[in-house]
PDB file of N, CA and C in Angstrom:
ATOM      1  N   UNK A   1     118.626 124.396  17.599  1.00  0.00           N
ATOM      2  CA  UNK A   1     118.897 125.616  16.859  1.00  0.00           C
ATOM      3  C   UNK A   1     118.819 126.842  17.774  1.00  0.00           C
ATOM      4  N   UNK A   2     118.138 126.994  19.177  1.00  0.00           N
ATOM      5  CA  UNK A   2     117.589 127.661  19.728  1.00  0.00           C
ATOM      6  C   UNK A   2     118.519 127.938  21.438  1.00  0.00           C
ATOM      7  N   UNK A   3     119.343 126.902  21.172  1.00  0.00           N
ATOM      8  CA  UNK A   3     120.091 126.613  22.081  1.00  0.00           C
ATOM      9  C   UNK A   3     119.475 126.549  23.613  1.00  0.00           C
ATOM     10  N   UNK A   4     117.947 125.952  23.693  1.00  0.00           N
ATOM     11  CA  UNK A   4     117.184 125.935  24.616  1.00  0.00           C
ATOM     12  C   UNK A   4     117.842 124.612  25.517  1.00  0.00           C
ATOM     13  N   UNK A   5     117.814 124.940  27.355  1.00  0.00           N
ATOM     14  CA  UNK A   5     118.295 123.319  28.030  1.00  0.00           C
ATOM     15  C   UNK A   5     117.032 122.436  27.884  1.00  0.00           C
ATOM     16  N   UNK A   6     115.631 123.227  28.234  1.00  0.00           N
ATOM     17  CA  UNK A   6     114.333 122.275  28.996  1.00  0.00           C
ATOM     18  C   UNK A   6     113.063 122.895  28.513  1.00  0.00           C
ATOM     19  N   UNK A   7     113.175 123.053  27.066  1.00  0.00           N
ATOM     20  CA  UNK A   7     111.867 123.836  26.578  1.00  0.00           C
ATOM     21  C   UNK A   7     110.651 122.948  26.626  1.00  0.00           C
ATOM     22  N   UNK A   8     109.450 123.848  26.789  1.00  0.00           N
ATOM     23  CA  UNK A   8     108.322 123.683  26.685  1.00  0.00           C
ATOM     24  C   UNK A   8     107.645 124.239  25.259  1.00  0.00           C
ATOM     25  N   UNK A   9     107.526 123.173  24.213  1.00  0.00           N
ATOM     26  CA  UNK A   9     106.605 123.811  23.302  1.00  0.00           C
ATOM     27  C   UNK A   9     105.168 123.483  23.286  1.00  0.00           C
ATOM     28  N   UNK A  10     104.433 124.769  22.869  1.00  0.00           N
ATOM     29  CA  UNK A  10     103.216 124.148  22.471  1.00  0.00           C
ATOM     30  C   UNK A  10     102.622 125.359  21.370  1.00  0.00           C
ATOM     31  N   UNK A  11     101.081 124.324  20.806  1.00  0.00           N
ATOM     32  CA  UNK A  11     101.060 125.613  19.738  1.00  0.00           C
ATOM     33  C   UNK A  11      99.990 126.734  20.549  1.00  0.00           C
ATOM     34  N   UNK A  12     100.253 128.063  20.174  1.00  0.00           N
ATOM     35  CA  UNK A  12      99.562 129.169  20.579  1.00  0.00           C
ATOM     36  C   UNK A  12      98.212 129.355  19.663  1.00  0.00           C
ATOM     37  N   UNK A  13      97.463 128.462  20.534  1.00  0.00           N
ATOM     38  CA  UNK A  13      96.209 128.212  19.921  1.00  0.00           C
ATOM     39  C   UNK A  13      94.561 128.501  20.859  1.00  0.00           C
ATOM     40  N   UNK A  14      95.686 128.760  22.254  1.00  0.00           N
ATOM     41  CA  UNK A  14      94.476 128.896  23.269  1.00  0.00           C
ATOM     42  C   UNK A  14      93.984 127.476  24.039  1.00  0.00           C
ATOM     43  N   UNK A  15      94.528 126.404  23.339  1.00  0.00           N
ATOM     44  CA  UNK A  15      93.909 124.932  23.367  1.00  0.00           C
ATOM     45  C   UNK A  15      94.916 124.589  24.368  1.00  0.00           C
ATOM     46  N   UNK A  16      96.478 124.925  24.731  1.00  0.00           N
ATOM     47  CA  UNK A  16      97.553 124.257  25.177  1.00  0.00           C
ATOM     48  C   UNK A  16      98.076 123.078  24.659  1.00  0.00           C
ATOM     49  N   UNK A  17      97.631 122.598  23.437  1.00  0.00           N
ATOM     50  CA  UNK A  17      98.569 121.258  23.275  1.00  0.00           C
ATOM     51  C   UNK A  17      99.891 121.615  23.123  1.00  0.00           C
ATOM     52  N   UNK A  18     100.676 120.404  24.270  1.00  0.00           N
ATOM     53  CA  UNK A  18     101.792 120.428  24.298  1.00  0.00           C
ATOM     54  C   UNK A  18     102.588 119.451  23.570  1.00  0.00           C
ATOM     55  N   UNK A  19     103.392 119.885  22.599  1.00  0.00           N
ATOM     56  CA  UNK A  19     104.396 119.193  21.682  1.00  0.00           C
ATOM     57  C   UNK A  19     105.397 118.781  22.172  1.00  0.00           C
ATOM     58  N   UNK A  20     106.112 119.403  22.932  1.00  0.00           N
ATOM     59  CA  UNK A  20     107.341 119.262  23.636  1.00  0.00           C
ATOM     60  C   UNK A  20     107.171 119.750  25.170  1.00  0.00           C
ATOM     61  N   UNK A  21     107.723 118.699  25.895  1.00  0.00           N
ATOM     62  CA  UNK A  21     107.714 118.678  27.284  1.00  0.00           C
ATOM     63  C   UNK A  21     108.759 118.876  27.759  1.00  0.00           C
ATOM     64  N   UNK A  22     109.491 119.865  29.155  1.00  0.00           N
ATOM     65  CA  UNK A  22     110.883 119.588  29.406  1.00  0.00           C
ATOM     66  C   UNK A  22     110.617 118.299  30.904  1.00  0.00           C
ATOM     67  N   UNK A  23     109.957 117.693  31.017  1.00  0.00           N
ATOM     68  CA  UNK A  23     109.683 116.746  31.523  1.00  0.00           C
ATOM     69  C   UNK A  23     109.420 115.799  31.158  1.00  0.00           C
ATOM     70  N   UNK A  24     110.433 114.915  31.421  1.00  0.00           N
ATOM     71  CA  UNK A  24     110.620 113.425  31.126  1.00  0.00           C
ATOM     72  C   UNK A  24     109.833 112.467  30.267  1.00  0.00           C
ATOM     73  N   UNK A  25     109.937 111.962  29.353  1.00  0.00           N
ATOM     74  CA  UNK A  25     108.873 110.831  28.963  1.00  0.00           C
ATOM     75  C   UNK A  25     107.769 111.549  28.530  1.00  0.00           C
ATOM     76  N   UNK A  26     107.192 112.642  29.256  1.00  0.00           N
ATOM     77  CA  UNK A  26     106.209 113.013  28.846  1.00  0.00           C
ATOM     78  C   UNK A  26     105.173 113.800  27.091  1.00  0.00           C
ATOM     79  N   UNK A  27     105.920 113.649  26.870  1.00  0.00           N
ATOM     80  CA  UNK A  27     105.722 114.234  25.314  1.00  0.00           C
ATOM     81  C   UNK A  27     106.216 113.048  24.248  1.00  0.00           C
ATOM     82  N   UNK A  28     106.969 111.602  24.409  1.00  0.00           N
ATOM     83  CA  UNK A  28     107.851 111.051  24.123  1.00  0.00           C
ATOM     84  C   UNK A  28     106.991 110.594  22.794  1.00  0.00           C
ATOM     85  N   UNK A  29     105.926 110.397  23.350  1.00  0.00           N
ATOM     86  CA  UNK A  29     105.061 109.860  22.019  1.00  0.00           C
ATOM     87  C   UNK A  29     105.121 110.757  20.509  1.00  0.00           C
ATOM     88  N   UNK A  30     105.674 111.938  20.609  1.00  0.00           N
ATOM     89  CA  UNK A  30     105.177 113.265  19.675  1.00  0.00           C
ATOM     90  C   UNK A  30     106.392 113.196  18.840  1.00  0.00           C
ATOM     91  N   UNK A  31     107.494 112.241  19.307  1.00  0.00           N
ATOM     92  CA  UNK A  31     108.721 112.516  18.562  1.00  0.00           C
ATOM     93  C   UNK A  31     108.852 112.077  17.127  1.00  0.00           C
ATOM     94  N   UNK A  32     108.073 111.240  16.890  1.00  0.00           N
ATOM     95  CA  UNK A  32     107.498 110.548  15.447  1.00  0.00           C
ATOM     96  C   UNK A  32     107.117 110.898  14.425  1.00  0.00           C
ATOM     97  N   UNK A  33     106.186 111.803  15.077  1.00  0.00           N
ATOM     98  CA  UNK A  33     104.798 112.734  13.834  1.00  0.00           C
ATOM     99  C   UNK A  33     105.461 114.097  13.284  1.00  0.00           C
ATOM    100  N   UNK A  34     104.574 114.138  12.364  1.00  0.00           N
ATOM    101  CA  UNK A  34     104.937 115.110  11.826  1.00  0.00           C
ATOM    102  C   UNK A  34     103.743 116.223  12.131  1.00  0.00           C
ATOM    103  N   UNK A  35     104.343 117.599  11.980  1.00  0.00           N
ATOM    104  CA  UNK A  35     103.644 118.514  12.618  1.00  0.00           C
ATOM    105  C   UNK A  35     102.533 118.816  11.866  1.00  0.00           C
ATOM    106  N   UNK A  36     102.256 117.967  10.879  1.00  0.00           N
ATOM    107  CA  UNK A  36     100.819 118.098  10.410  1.00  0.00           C
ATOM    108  C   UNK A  36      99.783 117.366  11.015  1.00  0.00           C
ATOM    109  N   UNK A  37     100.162 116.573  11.447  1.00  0.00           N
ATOM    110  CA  UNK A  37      99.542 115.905  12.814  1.00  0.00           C
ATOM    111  C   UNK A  37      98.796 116.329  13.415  1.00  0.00           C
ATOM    112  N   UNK A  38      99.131 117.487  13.767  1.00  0.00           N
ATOM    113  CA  UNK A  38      99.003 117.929  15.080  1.00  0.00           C
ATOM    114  C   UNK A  38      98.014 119.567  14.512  1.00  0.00           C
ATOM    115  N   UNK A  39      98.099 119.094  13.150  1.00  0.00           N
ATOM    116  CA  UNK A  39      97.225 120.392  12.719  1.00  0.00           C
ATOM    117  C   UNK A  39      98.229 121.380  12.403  1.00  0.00           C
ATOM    118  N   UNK A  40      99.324 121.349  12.455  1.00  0.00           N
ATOM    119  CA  UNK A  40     100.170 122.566  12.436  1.00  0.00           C
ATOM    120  C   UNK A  40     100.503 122.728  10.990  1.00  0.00           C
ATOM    121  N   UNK A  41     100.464 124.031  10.174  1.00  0.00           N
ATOM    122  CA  UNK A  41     100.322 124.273   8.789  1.00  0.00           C
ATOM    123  C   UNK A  41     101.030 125.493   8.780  1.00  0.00           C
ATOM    124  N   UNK A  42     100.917 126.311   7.790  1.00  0.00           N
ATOM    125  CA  UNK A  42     101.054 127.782   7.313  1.00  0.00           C
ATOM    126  C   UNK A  42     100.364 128.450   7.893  1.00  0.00           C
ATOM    127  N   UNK A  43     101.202 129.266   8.908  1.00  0.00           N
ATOM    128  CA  UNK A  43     100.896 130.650   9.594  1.00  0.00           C
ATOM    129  C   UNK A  43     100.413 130.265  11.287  1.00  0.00           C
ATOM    130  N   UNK A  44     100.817 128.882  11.392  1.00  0.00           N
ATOM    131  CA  UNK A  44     100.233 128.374  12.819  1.00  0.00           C
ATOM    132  C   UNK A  44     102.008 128.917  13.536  1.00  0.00           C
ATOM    133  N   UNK A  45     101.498 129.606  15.082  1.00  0.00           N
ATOM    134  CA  UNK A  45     102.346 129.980  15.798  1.00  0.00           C
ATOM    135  C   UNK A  45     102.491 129.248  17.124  1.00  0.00           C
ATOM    136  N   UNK A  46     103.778 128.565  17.706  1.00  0.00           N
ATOM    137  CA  UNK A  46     104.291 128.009  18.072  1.00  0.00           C
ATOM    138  C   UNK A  46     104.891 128.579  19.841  1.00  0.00           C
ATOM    139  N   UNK A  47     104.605 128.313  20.941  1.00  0.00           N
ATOM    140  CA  UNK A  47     105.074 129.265  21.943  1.00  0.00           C
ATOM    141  C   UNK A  47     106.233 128.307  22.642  1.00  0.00           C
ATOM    142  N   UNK A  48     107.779 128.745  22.511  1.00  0.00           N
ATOM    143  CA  UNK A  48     108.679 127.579  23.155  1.00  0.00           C
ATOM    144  C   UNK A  48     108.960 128.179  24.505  1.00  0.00           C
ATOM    145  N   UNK A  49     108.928 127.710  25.757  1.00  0.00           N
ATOM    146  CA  UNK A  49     109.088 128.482  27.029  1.00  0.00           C
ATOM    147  C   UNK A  49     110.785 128.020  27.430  1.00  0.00           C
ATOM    148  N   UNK A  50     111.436 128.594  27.654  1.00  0.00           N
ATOM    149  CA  UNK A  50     112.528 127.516  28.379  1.00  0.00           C
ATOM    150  C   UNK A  50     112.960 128.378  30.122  1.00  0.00           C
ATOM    151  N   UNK A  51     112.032 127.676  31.267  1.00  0.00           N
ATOM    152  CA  UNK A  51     112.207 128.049  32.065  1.00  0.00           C
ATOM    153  C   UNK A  51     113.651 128.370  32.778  1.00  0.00           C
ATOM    154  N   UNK A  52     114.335 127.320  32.678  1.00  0.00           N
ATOM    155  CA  UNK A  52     115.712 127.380  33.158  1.00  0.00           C
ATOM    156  C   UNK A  52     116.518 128.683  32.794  1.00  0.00           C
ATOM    157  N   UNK A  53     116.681 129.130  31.550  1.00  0.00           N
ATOM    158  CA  UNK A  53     116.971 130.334  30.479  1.00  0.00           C
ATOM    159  C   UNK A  53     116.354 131.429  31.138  1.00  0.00           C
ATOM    160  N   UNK A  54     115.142 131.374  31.474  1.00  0.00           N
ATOM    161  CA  UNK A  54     114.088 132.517  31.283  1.00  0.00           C
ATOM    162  C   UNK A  54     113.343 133.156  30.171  1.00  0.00           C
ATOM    163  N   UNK A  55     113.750 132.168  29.009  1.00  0.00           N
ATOM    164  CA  UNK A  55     113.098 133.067  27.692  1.00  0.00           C
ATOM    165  C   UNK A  55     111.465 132.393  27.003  1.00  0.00           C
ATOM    166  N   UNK A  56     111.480 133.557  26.670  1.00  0.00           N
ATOM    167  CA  UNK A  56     110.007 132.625  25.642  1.00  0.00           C
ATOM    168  C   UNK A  56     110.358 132.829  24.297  1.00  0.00           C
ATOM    169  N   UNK A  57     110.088 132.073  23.072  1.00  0.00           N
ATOM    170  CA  UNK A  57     110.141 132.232  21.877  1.00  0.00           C
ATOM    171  C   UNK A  57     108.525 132.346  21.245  1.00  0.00           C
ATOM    172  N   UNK A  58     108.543 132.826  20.501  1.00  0.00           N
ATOM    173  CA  UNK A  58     107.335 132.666  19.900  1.00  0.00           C
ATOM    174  C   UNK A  58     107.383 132.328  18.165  1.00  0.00           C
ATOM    175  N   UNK A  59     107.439 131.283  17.737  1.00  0.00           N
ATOM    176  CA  UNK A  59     107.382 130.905  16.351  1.00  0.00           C
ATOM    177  C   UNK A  59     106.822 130.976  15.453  1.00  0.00           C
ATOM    178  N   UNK A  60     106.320 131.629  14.343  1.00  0.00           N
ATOM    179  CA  UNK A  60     105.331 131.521  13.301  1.00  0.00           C
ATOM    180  C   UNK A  60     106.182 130.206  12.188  1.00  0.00           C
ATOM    181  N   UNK A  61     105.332 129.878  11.992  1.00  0.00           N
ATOM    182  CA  UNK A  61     105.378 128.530  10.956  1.00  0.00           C
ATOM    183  C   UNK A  61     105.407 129.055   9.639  1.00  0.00           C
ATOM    184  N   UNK A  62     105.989 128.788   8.533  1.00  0.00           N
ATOM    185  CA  UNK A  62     105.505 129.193   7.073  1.00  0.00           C
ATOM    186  C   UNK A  62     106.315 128.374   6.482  1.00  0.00           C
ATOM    187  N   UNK A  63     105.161 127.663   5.452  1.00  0.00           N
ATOM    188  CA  UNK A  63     105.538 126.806   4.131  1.00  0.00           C
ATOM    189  C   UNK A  63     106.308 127.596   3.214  1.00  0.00           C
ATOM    190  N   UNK A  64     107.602 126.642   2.799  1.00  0.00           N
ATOM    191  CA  UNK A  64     108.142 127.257   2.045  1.00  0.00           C
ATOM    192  C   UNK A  64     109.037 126.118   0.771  1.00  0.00           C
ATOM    193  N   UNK A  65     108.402 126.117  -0.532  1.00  0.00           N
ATOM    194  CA  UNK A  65     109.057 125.018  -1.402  1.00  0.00           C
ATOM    195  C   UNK A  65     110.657 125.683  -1.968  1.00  0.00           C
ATOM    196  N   UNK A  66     111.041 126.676  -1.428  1.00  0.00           N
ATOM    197  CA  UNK A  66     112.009 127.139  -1.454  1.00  0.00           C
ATOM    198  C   UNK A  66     113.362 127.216  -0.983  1.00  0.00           C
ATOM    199  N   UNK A  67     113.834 126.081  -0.621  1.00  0.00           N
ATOM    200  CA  UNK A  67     114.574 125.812   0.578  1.00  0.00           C
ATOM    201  C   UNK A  67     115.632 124.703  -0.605  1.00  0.00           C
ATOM    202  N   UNK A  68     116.925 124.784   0.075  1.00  0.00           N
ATOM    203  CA  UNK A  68     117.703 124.384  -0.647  1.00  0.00           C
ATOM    204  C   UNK A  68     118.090 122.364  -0.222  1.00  0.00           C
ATOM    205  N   UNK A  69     118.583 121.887  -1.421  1.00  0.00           N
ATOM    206  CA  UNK A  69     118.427 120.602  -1.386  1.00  0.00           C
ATOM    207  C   UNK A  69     118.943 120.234   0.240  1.00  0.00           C
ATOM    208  N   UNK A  70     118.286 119.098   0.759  1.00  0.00           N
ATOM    209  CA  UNK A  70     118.681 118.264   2.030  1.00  0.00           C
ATOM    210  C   UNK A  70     118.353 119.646   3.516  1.00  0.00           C
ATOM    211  N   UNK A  71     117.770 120.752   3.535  1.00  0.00           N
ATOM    212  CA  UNK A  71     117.504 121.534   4.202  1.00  0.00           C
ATOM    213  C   UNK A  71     116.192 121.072   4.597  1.00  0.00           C
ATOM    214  N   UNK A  72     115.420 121.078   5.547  1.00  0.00           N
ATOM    215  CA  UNK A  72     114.528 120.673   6.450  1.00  0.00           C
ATOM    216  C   UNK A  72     113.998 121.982   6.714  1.00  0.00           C
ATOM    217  N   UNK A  73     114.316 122.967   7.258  1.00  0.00           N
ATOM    218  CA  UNK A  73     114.033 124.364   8.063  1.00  0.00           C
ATOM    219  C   UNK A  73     115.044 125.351   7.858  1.00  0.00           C
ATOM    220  N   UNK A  74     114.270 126.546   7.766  1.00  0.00           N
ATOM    221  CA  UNK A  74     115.560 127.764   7.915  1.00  0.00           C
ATOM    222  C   UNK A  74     114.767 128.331   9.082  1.00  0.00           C
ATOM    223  N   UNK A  75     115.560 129.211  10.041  1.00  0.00           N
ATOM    224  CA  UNK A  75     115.162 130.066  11.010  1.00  0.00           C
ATOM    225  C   UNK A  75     115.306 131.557  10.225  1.00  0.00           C
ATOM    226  N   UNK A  76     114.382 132.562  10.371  1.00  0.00           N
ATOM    227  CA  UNK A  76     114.539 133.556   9.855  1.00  0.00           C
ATOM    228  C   UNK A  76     113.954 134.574  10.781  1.00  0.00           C
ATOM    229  N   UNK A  77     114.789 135.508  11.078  1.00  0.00           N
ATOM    230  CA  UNK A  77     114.221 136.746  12.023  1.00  0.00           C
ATOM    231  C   UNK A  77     114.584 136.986  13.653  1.00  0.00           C
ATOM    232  N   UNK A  78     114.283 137.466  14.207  1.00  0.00           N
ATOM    233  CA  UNK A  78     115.553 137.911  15.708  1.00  0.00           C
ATOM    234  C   UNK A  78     115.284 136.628  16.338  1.00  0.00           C
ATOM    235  N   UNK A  79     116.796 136.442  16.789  1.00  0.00           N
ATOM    236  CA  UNK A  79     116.780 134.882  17.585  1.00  0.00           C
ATOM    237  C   UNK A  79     117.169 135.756  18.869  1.00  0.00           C
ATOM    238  N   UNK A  80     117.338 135.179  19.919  1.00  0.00           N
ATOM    239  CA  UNK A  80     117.988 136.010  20.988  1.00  0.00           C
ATOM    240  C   UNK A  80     119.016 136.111  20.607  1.00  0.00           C
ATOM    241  N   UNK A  81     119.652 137.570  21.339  1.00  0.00           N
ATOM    242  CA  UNK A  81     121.417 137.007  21.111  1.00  0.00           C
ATOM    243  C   UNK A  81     121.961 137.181  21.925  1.00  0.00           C
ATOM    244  N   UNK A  82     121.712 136.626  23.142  1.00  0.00           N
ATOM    245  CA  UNK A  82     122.853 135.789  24.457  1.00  0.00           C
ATOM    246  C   UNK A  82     121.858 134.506  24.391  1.00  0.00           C
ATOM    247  N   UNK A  83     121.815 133.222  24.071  1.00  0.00           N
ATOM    248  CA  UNK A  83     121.317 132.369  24.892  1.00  0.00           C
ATOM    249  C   UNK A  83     122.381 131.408  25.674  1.00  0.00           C
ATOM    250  N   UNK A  84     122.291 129.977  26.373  1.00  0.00           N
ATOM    251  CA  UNK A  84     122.931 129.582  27.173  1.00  0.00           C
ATOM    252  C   UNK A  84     122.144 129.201  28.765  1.00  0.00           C
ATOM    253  N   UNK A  85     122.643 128.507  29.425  1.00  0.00           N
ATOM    254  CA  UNK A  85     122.080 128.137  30.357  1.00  0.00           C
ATOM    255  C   UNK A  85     122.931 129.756  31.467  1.00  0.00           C
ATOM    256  N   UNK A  86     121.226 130.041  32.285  1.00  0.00           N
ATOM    257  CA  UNK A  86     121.923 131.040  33.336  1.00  0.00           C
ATOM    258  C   UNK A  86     123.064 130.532  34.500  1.00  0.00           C
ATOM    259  N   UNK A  87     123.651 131.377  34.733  1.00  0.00           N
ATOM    260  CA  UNK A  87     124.919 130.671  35.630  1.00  0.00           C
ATOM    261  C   UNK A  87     123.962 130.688  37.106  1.00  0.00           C
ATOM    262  N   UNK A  88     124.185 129.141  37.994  1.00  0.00           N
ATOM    263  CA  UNK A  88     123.323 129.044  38.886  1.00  0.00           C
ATOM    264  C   UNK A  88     123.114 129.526  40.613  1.00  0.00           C
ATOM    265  N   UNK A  89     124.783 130.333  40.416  1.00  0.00           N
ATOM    266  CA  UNK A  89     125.254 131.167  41.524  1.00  0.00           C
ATOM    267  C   UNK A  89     126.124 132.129  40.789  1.00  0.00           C
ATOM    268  N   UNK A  90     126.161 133.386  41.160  1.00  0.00           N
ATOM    269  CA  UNK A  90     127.079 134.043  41.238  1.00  0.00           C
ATOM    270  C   UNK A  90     128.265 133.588  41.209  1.00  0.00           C
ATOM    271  N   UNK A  91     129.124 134.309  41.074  1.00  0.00           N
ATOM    272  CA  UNK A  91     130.733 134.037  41.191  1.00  0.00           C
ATOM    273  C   UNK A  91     131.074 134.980  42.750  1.00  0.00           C
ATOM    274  N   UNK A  92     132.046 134.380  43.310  1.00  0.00           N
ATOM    275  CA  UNK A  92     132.384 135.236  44.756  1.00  0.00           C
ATOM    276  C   UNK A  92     132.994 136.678  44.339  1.00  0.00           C
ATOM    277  N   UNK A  93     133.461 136.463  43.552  1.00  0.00           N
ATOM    278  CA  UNK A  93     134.723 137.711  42.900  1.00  0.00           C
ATOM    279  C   UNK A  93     133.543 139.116  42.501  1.00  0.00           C
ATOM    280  N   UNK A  94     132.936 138.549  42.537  1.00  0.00           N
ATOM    281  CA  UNK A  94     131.847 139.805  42.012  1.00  0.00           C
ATOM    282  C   UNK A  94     131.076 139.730  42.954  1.00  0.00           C
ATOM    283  N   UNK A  95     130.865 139.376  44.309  1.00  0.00           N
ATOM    284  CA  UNK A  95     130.013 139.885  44.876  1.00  0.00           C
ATOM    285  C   UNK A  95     130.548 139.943  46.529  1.00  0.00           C
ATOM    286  N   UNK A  96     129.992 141.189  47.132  1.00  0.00           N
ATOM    287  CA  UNK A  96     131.102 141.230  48.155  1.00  0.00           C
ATOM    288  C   UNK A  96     130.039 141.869  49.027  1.00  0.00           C
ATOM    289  N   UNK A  97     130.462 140.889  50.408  1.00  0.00           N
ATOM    290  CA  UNK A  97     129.351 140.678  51.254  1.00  0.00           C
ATOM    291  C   UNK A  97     127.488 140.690  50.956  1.00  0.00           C
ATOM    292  N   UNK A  98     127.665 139.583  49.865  1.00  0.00           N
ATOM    293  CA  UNK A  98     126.493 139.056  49.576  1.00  0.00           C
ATOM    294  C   UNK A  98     125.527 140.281  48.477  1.00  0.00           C
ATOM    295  N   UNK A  99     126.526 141.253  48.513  1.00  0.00           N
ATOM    296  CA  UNK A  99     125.781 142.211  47.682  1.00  0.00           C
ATOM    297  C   UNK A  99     126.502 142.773  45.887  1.00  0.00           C
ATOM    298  N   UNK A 100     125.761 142.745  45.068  1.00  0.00           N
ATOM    299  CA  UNK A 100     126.570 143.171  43.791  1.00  0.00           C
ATOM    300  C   UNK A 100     126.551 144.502  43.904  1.00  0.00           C
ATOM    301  N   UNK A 101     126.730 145.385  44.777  1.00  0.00           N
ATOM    302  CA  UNK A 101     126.416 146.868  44.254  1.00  0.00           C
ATOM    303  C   UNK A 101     127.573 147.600  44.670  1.00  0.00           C
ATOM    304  N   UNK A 102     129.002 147.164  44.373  1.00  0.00           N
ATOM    305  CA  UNK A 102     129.771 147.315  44.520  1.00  0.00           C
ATOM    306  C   UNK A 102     130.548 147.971  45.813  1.00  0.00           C
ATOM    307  N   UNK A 103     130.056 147.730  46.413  1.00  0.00           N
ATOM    308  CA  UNK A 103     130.446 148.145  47.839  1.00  0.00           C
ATOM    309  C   UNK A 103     131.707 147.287  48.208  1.00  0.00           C
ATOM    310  N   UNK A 104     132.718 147.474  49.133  1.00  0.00           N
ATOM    311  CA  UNK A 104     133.800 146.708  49.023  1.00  0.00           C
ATOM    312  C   UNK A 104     133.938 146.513  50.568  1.00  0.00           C
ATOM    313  N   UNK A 105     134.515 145.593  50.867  1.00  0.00           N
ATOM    314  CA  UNK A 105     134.798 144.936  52.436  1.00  0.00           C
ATOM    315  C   UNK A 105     135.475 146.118  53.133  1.00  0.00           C
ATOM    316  N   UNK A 106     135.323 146.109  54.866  1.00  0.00           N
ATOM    317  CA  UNK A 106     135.920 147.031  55.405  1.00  0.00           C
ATOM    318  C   UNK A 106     137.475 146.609  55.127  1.00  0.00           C
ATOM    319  N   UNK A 107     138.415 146.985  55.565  1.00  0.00           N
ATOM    320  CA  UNK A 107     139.427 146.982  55.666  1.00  0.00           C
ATOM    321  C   UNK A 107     140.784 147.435  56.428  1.00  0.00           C
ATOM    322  N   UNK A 108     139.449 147.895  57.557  1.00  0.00           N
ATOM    323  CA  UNK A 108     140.249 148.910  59.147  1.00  0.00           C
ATOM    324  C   UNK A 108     140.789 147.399  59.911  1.00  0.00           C
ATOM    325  N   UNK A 109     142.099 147.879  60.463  1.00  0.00           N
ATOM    326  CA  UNK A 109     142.763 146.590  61.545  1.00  0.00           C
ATOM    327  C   UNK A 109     142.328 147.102  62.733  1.00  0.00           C
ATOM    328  N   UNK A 110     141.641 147.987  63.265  1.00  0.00           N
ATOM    329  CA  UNK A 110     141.659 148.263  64.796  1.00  0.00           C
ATOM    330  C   UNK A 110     141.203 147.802  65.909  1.00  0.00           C
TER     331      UNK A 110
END
């Protein structure tokens, strides 16, 4: 929903348990349970990191019997609005002699 590549969740509890790993296998066990499990209820807040991105999310949780048939979750409230994976080089066209600050190549023949 979050359009995250390699998030890190865990709950913001001071404790660090980590729910979601963007490393391998490592969280694999957590995919099962349900987040009551794990203690997570009404008003428990959630910290998703996604390094690759650069963003952090921060989630508050809230019960809600209000939700329409076959719905699981609604997201409600500012999501980012650019996400996407960052581009991992520059483009050449925009950058000229290694610099973005628009400076432009010589262009003397002498």
């Amino acid at each position: 929903k979050f359009a995250m590549v390699a998030p890190d969740v865990q709950i913001d509890d001071g404790k660090g348990t980590i729910l979601i790993s963007s490393e391998e296998g490592e969280t694999e066990a957590n995919n099962h349970r349900k987040l009551s499990d794990f203690g997570i209820r009404n008003g428990t807040r959630l910290q998703a990191d996604d390094f690759l991105q650069d963003y952090t999310l921060l989630i508050n949780v809230l019960h809600s019997e209000d939700l329409e048939k076959d719905v699981e979750f609604e997201v409600v409230g500012d999501a980012p609005e650019k996400v996407g994976p960052k581009p991992s080089e520059p483009t050449s066209k925009n950058i000229t002699n290694g610099s973005d600050d628009g400076a432009q190549p010589s262009t003397s023949t002498g």
